[in-house]
N, C-alpha and C. Protein backbone atom coordinates (compact mmCIF):
# COMPACT_ATOMS: atom_id res chain seq x y z
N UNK A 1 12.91 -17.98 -14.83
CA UNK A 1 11.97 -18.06 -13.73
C UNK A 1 11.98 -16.76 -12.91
N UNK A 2 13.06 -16.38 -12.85
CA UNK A 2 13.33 -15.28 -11.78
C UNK A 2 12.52 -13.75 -12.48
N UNK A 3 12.44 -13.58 -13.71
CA UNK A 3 12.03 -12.79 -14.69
C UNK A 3 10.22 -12.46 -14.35
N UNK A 4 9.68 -14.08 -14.40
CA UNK A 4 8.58 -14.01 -14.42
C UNK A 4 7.81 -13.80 -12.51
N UNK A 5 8.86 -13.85 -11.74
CA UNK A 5 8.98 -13.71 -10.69
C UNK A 5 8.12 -12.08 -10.65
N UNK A 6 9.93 -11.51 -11.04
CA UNK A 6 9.90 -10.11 -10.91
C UNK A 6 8.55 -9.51 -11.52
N UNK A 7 8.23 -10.00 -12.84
CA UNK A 7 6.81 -9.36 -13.61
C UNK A 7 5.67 -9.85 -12.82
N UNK A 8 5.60 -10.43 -11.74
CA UNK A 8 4.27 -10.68 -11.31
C UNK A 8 4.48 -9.79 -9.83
N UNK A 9 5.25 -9.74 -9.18
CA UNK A 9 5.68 -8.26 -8.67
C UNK A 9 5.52 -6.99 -9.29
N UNK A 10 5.94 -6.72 -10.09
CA UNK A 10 5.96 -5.39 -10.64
C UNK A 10 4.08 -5.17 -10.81
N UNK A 11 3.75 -6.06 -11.12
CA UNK A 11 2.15 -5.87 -11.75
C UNK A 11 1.05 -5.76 -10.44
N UNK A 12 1.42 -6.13 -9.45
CA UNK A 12 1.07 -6.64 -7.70
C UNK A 12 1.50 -4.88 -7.70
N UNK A 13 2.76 -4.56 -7.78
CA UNK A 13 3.49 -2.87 -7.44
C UNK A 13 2.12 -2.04 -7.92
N UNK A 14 2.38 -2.05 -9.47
CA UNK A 14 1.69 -1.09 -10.06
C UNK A 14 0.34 -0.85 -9.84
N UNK A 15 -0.54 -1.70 -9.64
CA UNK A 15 -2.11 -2.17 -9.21
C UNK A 15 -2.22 -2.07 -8.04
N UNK A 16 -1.52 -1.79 -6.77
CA UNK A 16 -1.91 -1.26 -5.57
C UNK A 16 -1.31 0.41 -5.84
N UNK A 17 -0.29 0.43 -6.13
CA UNK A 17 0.21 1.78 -6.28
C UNK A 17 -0.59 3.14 -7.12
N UNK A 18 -1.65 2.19 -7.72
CA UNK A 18 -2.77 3.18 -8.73
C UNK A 18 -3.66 3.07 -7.90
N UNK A 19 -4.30 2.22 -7.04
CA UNK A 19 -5.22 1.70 -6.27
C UNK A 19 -5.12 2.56 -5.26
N UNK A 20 -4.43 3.01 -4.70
CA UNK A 20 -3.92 3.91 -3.43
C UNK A 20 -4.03 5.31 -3.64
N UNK A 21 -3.17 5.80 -5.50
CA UNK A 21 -2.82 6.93 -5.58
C UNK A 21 -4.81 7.76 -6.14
N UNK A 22 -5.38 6.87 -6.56
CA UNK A 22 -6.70 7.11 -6.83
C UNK A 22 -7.28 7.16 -5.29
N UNK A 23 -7.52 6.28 -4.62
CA UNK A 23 -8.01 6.88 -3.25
C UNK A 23 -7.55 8.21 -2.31
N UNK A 24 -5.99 8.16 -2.44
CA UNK A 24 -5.65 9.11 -1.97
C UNK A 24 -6.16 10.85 -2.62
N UNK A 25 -5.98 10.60 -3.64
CA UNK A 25 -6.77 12.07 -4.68
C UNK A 25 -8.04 12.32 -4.12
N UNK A 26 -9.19 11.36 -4.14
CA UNK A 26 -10.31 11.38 -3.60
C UNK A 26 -10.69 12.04 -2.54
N UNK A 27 -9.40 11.48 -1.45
CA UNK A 27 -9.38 12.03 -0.17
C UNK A 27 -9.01 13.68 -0.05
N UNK A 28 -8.17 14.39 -1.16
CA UNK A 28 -7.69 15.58 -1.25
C UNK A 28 -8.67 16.31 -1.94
N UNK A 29 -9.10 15.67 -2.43
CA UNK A 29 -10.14 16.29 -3.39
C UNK A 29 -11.89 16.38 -2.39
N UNK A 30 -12.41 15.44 -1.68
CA UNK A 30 -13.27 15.52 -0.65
C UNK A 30 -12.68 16.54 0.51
N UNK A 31 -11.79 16.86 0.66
CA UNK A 31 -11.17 18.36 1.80
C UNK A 31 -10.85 17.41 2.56
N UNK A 32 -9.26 17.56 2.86
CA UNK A 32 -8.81 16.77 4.44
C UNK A 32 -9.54 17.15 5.69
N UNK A 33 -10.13 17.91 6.04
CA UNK A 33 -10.78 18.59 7.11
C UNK A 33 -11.94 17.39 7.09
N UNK A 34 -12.30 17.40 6.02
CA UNK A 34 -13.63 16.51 5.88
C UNK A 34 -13.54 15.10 6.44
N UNK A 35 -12.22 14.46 5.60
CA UNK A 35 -11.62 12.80 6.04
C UNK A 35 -11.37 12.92 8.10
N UNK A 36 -10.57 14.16 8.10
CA UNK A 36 -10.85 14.51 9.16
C UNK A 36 -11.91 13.85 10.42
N UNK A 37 -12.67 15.21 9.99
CA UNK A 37 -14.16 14.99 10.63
C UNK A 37 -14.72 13.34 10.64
N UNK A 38 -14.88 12.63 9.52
CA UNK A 38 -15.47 11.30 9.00
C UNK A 38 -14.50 10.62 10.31
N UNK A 39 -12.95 11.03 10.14
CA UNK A 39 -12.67 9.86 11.41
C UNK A 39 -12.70 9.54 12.75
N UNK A 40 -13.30 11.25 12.99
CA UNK A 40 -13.68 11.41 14.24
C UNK A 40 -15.03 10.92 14.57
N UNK A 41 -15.87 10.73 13.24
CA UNK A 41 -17.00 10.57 13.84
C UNK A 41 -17.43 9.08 13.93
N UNK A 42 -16.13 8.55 13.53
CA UNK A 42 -15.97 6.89 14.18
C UNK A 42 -15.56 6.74 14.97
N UNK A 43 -14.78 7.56 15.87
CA UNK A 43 -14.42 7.28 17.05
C UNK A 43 -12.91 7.52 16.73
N UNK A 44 -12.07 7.37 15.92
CA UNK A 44 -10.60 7.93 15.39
C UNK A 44 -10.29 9.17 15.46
N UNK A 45 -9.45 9.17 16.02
CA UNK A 45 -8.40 11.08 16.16
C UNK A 45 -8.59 11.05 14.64
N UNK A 46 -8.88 12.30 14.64
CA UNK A 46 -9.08 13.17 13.14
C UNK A 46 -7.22 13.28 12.31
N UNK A 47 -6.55 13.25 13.24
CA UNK A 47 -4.85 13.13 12.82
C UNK A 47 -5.10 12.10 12.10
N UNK A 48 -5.09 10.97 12.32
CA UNK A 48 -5.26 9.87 11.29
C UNK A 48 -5.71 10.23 9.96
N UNK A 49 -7.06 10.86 9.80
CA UNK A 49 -7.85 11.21 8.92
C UNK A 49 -6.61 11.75 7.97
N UNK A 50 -5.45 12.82 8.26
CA UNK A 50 -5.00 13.40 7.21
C UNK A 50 -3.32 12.03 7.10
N UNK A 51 -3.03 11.21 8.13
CA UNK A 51 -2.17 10.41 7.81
C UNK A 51 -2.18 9.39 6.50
N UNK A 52 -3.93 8.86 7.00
CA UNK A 52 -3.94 7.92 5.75
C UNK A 52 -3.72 8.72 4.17
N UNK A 53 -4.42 9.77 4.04
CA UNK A 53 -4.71 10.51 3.09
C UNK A 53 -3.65 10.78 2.62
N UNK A 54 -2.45 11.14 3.37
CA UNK A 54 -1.36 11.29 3.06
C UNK A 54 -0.53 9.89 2.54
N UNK A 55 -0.76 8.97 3.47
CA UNK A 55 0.46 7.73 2.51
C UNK A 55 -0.28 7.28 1.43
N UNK A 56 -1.74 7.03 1.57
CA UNK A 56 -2.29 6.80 0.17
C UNK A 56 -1.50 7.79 -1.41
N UNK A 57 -1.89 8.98 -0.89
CA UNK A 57 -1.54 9.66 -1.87
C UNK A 57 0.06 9.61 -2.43
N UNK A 58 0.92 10.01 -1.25
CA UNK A 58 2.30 9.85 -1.39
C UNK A 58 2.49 8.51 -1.83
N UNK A 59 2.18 7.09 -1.36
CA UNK A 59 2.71 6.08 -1.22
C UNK A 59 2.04 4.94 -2.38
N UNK A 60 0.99 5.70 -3.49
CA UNK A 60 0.68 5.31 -4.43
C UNK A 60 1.48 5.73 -5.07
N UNK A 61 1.88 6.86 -5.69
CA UNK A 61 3.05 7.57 -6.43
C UNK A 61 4.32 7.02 -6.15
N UNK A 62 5.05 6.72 -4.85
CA UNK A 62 5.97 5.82 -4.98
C UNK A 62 5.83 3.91 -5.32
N UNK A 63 5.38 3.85 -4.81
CA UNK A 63 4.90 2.46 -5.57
C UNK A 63 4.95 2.13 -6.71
N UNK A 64 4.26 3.17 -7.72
CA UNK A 64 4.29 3.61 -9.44
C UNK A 64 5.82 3.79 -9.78
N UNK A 65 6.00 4.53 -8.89
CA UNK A 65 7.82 4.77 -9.06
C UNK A 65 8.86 3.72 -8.80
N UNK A 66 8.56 3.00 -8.08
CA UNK A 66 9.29 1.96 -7.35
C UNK A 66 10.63 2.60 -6.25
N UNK A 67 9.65 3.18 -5.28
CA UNK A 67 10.54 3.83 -4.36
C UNK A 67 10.24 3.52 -2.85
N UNK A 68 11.02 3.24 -2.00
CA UNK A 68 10.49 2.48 -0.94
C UNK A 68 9.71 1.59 -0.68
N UNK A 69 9.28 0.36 -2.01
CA UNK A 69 8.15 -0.48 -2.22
C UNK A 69 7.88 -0.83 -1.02
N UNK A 70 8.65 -1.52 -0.21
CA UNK A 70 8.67 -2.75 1.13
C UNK A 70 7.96 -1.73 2.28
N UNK A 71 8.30 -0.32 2.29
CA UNK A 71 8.53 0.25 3.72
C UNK A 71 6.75 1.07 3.47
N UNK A 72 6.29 1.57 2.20
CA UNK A 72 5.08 2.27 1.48
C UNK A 72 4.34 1.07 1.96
N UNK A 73 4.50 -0.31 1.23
CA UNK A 73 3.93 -1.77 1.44
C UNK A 73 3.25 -1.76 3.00
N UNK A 74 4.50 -2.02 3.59
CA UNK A 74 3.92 -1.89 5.20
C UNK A 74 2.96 -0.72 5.73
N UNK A 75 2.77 0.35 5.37
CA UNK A 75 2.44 1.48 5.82
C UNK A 75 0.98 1.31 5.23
N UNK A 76 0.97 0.35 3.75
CA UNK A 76 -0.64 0.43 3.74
C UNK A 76 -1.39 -0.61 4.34
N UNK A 77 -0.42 -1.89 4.22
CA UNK A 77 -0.78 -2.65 5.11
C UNK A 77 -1.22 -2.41 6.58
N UNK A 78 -0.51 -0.94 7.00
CA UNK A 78 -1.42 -1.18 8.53
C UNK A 78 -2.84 -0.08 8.21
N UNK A 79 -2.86 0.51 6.95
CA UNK A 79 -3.91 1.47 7.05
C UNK A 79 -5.04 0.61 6.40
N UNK A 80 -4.76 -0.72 5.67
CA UNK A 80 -5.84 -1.76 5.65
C UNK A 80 -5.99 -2.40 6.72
N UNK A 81 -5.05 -2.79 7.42
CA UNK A 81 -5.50 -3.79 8.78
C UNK A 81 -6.37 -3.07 10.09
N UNK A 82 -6.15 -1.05 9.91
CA UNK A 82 -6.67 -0.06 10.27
C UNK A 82 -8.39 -0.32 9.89
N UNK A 83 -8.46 0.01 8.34
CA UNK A 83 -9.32 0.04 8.08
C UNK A 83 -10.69 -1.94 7.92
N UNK A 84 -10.45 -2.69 8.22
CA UNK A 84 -11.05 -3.82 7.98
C UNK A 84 -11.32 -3.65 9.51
N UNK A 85 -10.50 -3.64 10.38
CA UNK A 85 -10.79 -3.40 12.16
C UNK A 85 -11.51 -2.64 12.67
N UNK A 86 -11.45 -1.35 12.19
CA UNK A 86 -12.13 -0.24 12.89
C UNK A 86 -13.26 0.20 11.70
N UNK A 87 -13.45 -0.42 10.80
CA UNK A 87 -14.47 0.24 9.85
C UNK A 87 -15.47 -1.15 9.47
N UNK A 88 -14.88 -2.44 8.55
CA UNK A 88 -15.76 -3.24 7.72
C UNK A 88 -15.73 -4.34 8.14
N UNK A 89 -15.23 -4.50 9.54
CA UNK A 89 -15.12 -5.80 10.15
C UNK A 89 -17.12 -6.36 10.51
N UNK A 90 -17.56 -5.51 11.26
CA UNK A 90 -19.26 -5.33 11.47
C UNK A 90 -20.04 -5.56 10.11
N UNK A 91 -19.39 -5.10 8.97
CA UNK A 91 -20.42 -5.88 8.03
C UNK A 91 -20.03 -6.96 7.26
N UNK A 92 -18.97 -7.56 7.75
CA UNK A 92 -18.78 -8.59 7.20
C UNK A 92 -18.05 -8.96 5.93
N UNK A 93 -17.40 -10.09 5.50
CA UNK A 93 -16.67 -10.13 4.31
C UNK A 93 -17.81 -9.38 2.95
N UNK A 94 -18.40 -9.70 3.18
CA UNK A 94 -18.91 -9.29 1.12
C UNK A 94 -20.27 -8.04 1.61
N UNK A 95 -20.37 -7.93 2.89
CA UNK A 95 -21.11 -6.25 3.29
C UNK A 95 -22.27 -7.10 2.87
N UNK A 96 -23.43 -6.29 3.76
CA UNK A 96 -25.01 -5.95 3.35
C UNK A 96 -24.83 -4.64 2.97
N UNK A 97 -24.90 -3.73 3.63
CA UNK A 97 -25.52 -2.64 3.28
C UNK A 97 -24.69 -1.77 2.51
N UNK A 98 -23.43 -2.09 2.85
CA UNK A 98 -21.97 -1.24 2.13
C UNK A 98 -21.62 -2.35 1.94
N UNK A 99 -19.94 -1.84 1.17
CA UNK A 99 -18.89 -3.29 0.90
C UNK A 99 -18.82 -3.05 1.93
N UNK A 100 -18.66 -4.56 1.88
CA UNK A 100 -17.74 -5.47 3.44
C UNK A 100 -15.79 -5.32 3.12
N UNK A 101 -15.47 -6.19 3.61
CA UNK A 101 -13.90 -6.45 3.58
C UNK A 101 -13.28 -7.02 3.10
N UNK A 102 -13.68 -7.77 1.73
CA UNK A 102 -12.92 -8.43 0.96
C UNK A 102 -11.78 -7.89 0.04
N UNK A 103 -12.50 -6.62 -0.54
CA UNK A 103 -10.94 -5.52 -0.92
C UNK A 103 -10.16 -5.57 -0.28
N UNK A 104 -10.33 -4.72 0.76
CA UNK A 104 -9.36 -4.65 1.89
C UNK A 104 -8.11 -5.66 2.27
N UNK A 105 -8.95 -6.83 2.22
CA UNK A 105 -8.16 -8.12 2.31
C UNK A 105 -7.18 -8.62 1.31
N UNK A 106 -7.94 -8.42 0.21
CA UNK A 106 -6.90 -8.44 -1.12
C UNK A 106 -6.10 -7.35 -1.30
N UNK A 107 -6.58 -5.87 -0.59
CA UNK A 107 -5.06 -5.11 -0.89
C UNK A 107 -4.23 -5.28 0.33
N UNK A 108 -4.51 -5.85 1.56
CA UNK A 108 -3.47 -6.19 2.44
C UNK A 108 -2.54 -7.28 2.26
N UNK A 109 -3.03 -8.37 1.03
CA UNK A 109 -2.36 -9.72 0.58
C UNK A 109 -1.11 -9.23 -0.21
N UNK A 110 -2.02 -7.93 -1.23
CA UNK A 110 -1.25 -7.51 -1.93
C UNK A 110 0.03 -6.70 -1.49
N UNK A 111 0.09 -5.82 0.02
CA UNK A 111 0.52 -4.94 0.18
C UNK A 111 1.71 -6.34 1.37
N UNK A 112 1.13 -6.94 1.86
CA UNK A 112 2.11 -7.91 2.60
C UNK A 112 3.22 -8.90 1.54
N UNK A 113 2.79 -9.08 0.20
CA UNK A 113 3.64 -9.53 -1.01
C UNK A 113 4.46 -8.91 -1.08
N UNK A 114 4.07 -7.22 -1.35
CA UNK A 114 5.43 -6.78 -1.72
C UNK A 114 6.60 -6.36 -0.50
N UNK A 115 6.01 -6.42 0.70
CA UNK A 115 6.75 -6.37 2.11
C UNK A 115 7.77 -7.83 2.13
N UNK A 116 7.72 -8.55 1.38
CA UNK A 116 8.07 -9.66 1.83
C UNK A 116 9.54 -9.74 0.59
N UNK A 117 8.50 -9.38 -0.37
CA UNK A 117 9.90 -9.92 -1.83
C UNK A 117 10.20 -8.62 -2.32
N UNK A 118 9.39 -7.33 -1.72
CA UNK A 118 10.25 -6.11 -2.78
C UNK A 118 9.54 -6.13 -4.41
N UNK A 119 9.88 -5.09 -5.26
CA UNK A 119 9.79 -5.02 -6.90
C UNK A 119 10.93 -4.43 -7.27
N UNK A 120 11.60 -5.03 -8.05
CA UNK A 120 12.65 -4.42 -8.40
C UNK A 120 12.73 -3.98 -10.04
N UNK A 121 11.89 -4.53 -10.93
CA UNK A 121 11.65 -4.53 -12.07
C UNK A 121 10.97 -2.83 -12.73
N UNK A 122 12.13 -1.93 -13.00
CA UNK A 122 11.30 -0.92 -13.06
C UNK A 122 11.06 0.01 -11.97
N UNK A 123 11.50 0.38 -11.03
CA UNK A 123 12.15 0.69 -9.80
C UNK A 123 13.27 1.49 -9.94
N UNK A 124 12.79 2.49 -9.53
CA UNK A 124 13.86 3.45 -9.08
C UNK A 124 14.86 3.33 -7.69
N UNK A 125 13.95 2.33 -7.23
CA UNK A 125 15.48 1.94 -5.92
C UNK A 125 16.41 1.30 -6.74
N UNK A 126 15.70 0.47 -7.69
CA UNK A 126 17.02 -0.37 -8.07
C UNK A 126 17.60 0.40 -8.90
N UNK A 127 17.11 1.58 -9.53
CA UNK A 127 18.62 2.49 -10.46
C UNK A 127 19.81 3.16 -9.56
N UNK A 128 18.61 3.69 -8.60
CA UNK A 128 19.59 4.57 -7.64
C UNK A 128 20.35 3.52 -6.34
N UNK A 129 19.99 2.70 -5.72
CA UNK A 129 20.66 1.59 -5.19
C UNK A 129 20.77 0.53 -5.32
N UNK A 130 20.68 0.27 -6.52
CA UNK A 130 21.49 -1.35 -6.55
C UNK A 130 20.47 -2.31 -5.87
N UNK A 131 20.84 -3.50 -6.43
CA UNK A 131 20.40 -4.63 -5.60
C UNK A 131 21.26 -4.80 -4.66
N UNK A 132 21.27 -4.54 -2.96
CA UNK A 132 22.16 -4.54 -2.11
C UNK A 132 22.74 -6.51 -1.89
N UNK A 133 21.49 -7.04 -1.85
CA UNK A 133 21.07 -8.23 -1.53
C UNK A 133 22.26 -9.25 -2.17
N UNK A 134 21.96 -8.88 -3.62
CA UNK A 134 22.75 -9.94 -5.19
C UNK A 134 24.19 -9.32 -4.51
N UNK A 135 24.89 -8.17 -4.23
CA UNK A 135 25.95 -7.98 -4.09
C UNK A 135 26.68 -8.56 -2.61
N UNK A 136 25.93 -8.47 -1.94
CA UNK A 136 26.22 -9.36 -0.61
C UNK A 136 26.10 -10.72 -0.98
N UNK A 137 25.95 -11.59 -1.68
CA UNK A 137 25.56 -12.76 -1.85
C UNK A 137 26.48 -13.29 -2.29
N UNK A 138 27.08 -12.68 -3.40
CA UNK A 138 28.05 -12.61 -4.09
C UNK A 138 29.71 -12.67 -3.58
N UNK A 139 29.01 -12.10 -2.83
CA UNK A 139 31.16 -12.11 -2.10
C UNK A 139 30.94 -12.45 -0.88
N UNK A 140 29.72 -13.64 -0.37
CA UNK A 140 29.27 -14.28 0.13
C UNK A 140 30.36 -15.80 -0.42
N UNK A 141 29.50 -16.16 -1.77
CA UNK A 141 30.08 -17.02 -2.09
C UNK A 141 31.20 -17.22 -2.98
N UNK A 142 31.33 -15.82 -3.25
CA UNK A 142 33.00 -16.16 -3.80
C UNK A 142 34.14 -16.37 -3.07
């Protein structure tokens, strides 16, 4: 059970972590100056503009890697709860004129999953640190 646990995690990891690292490129590739500008001209400090751009990009690549899943997790989670608030909330779940916020929603489900249980399957935290958790548990109950 615990197996099929971990593989439906890992697959939740990998599918936001490509999902992110593809937007983030986009954003480097459109000129940060540009994302910039776009967030100013919503009313957002243009700083933002190169923050998101940045954990997208960085924080898809770790994700893929399995490196800071939980802490990357949270960080997109607030740049979706960012973005559904200050951008696609006005048009609504499924959009008229643009998408609306139903992505959004599903990558914040997705990005609050792995905040909650971690991926450890394939993960470079878990080569380089251990499952801290299983070892505390352990001499817990022994």
């Amino acid at each position: 059970m615990e197996q099929k646990y971990e593989v439906s995690l890992f697959i939740i990891r990998v599918v936001l972590g490509v999902t992110f690292l593809i937007h983030g490129i986009d954003k480097f590739q459109m000129g940060l100056g540009n994302v910039a500008g776009w967030f100013e001209s919503i009313g957002i400090m243009g700083f933002f503009g190169y923050a998101v751009a940045i954990i997208e990009l960085v924080g898809g690549i770790a994700l893929l890697l399995g490196v800071g899943t939980r802490m990357i997790s949270a960080l997109i989670g607030f740049v979706m709860l960012g973005a559904i608030f200050m951008v696609k909330l006005p048009l609504g779940f499924m959009g008229t004129e643009a998408a609306g916020y139903e992505l959004d929603i599903a990558l914040l489900a997705m990005a609050a999953a792995l905040v909650i249980s971690g991926s450890k399957l394939l993960a470079l935290d878990n080569k380089f640190f251990g499952n801290k958790n299983e070892n505390s548990s352990k001499r817990i109950s022994a």
